[in-house]
Protein backbone atom coordinates (compact mmCIF):
# COMPACT_ATOMS: atom_id res chain seq x y z
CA UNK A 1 104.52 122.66 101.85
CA UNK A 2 107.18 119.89 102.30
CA UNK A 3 106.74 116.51 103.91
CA UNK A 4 108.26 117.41 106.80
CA UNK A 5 106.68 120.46 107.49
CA UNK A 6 103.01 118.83 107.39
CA UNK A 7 104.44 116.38 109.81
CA UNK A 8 106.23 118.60 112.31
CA UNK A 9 103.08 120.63 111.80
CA UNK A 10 100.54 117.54 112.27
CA UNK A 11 102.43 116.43 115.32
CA UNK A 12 102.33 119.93 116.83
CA UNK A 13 98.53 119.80 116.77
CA UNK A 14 98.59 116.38 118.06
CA UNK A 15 100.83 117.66 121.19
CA UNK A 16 98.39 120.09 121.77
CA UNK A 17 95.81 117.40 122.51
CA UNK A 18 98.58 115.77 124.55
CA UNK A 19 98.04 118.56 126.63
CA UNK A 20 94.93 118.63 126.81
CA UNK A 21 94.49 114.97 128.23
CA UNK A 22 98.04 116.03 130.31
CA UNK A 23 95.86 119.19 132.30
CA UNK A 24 92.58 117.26 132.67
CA UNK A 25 94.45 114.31 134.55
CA UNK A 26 96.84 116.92 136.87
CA UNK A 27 93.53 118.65 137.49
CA UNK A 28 91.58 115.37 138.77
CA UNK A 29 89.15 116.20 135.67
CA UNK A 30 89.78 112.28 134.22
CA UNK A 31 90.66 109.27 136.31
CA UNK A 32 93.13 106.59 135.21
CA UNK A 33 89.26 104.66 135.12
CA UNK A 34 88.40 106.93 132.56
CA UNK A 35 91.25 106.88 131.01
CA UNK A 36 90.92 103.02 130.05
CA UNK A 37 88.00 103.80 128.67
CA UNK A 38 89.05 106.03 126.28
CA UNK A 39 91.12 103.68 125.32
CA UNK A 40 88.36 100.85 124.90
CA UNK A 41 86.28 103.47 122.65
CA UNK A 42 89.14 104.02 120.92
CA UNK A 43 90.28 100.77 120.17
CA UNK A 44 87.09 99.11 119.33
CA UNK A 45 84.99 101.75 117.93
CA UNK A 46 87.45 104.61 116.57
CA UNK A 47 90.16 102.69 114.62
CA UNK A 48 88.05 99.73 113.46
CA UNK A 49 86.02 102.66 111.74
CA UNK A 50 89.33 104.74 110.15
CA UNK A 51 90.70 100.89 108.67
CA UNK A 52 86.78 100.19 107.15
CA UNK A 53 86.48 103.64 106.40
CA UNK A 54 89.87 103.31 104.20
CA UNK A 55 89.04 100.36 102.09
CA UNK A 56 85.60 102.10 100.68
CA UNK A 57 86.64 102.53 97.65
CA UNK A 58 86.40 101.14 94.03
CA UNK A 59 88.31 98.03 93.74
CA UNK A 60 91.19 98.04 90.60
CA UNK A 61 93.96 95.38 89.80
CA UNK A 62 96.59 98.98 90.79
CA UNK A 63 95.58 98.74 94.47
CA UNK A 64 95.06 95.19 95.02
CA UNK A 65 98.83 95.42 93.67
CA UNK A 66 99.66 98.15 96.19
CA UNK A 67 97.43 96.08 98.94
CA UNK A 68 99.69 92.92 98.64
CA UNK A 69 103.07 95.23 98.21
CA UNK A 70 102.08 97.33 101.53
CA UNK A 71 101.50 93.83 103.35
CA UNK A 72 105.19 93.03 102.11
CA UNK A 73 106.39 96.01 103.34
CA UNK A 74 104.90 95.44 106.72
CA UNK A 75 106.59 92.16 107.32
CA UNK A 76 109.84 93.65 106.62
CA UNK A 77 109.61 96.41 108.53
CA UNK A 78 108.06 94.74 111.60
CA UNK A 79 110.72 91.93 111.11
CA UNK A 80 113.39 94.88 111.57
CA UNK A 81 111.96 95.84 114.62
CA UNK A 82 111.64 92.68 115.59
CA UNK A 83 115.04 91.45 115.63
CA UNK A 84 116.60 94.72 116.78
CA UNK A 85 114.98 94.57 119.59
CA UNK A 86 115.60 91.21 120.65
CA UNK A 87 119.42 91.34 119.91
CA UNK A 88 119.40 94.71 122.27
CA UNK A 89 117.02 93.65 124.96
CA UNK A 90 116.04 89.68 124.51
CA UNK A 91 114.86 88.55 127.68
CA UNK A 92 116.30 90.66 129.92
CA UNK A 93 114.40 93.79 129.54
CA UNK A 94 110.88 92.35 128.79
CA UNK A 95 109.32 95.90 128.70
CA UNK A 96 111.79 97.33 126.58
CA UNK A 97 111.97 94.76 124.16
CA UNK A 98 107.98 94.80 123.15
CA UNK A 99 108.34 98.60 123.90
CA UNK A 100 110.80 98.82 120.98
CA UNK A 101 110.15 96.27 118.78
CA UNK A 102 105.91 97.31 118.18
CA UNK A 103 105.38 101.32 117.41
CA UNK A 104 102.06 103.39 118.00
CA UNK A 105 101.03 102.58 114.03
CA UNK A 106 97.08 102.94 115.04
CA UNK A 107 96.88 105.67 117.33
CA UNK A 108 99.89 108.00 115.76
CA UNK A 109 100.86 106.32 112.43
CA UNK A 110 96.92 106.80 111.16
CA UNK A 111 96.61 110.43 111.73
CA UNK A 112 99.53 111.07 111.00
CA UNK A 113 99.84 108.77 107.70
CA UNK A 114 96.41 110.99 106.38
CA UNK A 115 97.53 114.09 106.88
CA UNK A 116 100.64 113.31 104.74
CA UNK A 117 99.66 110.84 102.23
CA UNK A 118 95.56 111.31 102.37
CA UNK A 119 93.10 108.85 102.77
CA UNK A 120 95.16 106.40 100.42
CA UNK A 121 97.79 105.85 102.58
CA UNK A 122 95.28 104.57 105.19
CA UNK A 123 93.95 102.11 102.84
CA UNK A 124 97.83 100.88 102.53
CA UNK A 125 98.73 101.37 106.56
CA UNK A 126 95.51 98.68 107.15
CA UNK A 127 97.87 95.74 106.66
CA UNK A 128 100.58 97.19 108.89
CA UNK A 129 98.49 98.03 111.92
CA UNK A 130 96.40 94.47 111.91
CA UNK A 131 99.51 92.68 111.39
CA UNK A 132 101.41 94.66 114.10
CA UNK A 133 98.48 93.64 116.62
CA UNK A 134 98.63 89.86 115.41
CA UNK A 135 102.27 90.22 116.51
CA UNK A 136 101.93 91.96 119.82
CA UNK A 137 99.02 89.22 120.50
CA UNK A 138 101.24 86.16 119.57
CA UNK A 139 105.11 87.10 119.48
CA UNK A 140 104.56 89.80 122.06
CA UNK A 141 102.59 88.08 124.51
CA UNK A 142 105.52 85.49 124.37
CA UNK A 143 107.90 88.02 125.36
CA UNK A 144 106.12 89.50 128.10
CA UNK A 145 104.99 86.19 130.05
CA UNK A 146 108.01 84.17 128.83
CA UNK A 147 105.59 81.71 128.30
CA UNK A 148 104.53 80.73 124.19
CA UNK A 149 101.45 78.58 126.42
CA UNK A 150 100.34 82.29 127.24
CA UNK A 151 99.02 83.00 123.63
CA UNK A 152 95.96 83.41 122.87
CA UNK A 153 93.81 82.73 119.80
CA UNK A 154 90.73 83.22 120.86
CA UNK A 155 91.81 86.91 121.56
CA UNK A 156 93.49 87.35 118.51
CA UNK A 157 90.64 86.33 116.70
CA UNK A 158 88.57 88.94 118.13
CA UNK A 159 91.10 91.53 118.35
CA UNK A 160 89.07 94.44 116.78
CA UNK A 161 91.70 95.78 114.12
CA UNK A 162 91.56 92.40 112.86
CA UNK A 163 87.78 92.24 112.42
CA UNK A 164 88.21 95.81 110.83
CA UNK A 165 90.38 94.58 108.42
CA UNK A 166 88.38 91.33 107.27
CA UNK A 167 85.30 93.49 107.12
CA UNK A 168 87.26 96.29 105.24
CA UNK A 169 88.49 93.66 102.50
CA UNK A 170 85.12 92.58 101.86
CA UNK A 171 83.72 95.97 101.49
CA UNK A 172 87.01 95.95 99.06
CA UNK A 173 86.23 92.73 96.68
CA UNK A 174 82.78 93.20 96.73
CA UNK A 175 81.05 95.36 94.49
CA UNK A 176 78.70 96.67 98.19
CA UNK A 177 76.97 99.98 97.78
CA UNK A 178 77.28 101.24 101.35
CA UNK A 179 74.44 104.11 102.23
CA UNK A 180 75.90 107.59 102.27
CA UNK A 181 74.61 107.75 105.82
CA UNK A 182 77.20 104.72 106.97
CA UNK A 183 80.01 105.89 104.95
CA UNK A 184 79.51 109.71 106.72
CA UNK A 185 79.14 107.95 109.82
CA UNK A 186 82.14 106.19 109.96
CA UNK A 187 84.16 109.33 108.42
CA UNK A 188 83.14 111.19 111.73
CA UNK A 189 84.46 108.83 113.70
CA UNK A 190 87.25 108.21 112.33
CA UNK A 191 88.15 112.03 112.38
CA UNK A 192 88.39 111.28 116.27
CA UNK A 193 91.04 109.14 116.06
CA UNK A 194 93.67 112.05 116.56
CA UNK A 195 92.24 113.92 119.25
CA UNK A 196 91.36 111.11 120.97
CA UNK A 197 94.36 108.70 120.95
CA UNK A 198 96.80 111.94 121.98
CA UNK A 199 94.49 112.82 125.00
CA UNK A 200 95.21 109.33 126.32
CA UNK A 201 98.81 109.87 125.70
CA UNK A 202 98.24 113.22 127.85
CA UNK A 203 97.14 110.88 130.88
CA UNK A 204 99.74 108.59 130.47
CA UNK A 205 102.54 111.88 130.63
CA UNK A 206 100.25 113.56 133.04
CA UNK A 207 101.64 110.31 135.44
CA UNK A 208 105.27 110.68 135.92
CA UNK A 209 106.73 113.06 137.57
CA UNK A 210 109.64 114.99 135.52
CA UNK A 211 112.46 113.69 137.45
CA UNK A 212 111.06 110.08 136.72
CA UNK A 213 111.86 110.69 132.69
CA UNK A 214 115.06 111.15 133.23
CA UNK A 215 116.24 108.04 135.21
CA UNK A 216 117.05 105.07 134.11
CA UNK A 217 118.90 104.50 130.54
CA UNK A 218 116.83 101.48 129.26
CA UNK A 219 113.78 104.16 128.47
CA UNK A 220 116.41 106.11 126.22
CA UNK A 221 117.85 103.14 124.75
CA UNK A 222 114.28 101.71 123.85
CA UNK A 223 113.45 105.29 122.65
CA UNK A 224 116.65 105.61 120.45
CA UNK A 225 116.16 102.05 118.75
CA UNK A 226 112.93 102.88 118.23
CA UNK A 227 113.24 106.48 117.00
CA UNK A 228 116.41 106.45 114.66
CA UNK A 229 117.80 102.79 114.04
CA UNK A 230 114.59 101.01 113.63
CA UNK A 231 113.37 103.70 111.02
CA UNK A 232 116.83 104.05 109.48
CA UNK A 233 117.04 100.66 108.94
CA UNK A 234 113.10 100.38 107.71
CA UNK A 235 114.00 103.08 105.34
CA UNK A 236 116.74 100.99 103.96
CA UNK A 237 114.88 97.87 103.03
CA UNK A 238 111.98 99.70 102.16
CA UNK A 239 114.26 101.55 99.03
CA UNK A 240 114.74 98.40 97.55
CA UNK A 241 111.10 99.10 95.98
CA UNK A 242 110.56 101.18 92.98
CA UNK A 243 110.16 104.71 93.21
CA UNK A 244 106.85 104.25 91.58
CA UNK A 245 105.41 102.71 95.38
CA UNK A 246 106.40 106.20 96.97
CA UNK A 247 103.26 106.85 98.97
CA UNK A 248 102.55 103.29 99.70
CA UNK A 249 106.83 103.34 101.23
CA UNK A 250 105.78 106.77 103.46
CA UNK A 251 102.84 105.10 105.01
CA UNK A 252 104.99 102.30 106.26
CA UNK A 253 107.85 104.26 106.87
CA UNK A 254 105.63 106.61 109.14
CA UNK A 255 104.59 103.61 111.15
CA UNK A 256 107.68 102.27 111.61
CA UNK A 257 108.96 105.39 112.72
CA UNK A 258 106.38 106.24 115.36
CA UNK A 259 106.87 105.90 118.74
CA UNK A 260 106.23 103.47 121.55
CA UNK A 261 102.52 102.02 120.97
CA UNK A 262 100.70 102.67 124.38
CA UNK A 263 99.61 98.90 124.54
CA UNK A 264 102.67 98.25 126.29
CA UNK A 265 101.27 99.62 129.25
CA UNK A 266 98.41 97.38 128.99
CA UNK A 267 100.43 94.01 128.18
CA UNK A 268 103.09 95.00 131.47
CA UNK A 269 100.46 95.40 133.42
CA UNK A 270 98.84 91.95 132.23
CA UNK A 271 101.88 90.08 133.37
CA UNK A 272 103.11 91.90 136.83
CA UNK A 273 105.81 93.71 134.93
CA UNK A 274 107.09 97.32 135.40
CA UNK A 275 104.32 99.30 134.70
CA UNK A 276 105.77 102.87 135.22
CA UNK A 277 108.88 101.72 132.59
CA UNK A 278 106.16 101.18 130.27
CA UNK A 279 104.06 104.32 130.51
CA UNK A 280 107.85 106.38 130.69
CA UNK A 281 109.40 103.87 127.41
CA UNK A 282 105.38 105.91 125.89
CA UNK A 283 106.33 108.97 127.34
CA UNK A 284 109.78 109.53 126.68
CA UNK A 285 109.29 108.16 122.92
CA UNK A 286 106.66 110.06 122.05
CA UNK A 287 108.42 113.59 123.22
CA UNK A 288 111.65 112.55 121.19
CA UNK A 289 109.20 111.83 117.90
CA UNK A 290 108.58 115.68 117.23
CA UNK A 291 112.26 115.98 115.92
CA UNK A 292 112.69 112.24 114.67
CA UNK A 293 109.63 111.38 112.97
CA UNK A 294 110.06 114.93 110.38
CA UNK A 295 113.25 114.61 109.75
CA UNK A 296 113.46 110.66 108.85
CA UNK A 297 110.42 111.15 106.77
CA UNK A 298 112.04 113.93 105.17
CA UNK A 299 114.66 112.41 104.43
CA UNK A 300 112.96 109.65 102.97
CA UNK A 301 110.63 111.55 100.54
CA UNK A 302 114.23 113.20 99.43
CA UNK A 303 115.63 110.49 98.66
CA UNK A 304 112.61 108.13 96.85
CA UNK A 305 111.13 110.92 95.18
């Protein structure tokens, strides 16, 4: 089965548990309350466990190689998103401009990175995702209050894909043996990750009304900068590297291809922004990814393979 097909096929189950989280909120079966706390079990317990998960595995000079080339790849590709979305949106359009310049690389990009590459690519997407957060928690939080006071490093220090990285690199370089019971433990919960992070998605849809998706031409802006020329530009840079660094290039690529991250939400409605053009910048993305993400990634294992 191609690429693409495992992603449009991947993505189809993940719309199903869209759905899912879509008809439980339009049936008053979850509250916006519960919603955020999804979202806290998700971000603290769920991830942090896929990222340690990843980086169980025998240390060799090849993947410490691949470790340090996938971190290269993720300031690239991150610095692409960065500065196309400040040239289209600078200050402006403060939701917009963090909506398009940080994608959903944790909640998307790792389910969807597994199911194409395997658990490998996870191990590779690590650097992405933390580094992605330390930007949303410095560069981000910049944009959003206008203020560079307004950072925090006592947050980012405890930010919990952070801590899940530094914990996964020493299970890495050490030579650890971790009980069979941990390592099963944290494979079942990182097998949530999907089902979980989509059903949160499903609130966030299940909140707009139809006729709200379709007004208002910043949302489709952000979506096509984030969606086409963001990814088209990633894939670019990212064939500058030999063909030999294939699946470490799709795991990026897939994150910088996803759509919206859903912490936008949470950072607009940290700073008395537009809340609603946050959850529809998620919404309206994340629709429009079903046809993007396959075909760019398609495209890309085309062309590098």
């Amino acid at each position: 089965m191609s690429i693409g097909l495992i992603l449009l096929r991947q993505i189809i189950i993940m719309f199903l548990f869209m759905a899912v989280g879509f008809l439980l909120y339009k049936n008053n079966k979850i509250s916006l309350q519960g919603n955020r706390e999804l979202g806290t079990l998700l971000l603290y317990i769920i991830l942090p466990a896929s990222i340690i998960k990843s980086y169980l595995t025998e240390f060799t000079r090849e993947k410490l190689i691949g470790l340090l080339l996938s971190l290269c790849m993720a300031v690239l590709a991150l610095a692409v998103a960065i500065l196309v979305s400040r040239i289209a949106f600078g200050n402006r359009h403060k939701v917009e401009h963090f909506s398009a310049a940080f994608s959903n690389a944790g909640f998307i990009g790792i389910p969807l990175v597994k199911a194409v590459v395997g658990e490998e690519g996870i191990f590779y997407l690590a650097a992405f995702v933390a580094l992605l957060n330390i930007l949303q928690w410095t560069y981000g939080v910049a944009v959003m209050s206008g203020k560079r006071e307004a950072i925090s490093k006592e947050k980012l220090l405890k930010n919990p894909i952070v801590i899940a990285l530094g914990v996964g690199l020493i299970f890495f370089f050490l030579p650890l043996q971790v009980p069979a019971i941990l390592s099963d433990s944290l494979t079942m919960v990182a097998n949530m990750t999907a089902p979980v992070a989509m059903i949160i998605l499903g609130v966030y849809l299940g909140q707009m009304e139809g006729k709200e998706l379709l007004h208002g031409k910043e949302a489709f802006l952000c979506t096509f900068l984030r969606l086409v020329i963001i990814p088209l530009l990633t894939f670019g840079v990212l064939s500058l590297f030999p063909e030999e660094y294939f699946s470490i290039k799709l795991a990026v690529l897939t994150a910088a291809a996803a759509p919206v991250g859903s912490n936008v939400a949470i950072f607009a409605q940290l700073n008395g922004l537009r809340y609603t053009e946050a959850v529809k910048n998620v919404t309206v993305s994340t629709i429009v990814s079903i046809v993007t993400m396959p075909a760019i990634l398609s495209i890309a294992a085309i062309c590098w393979k």
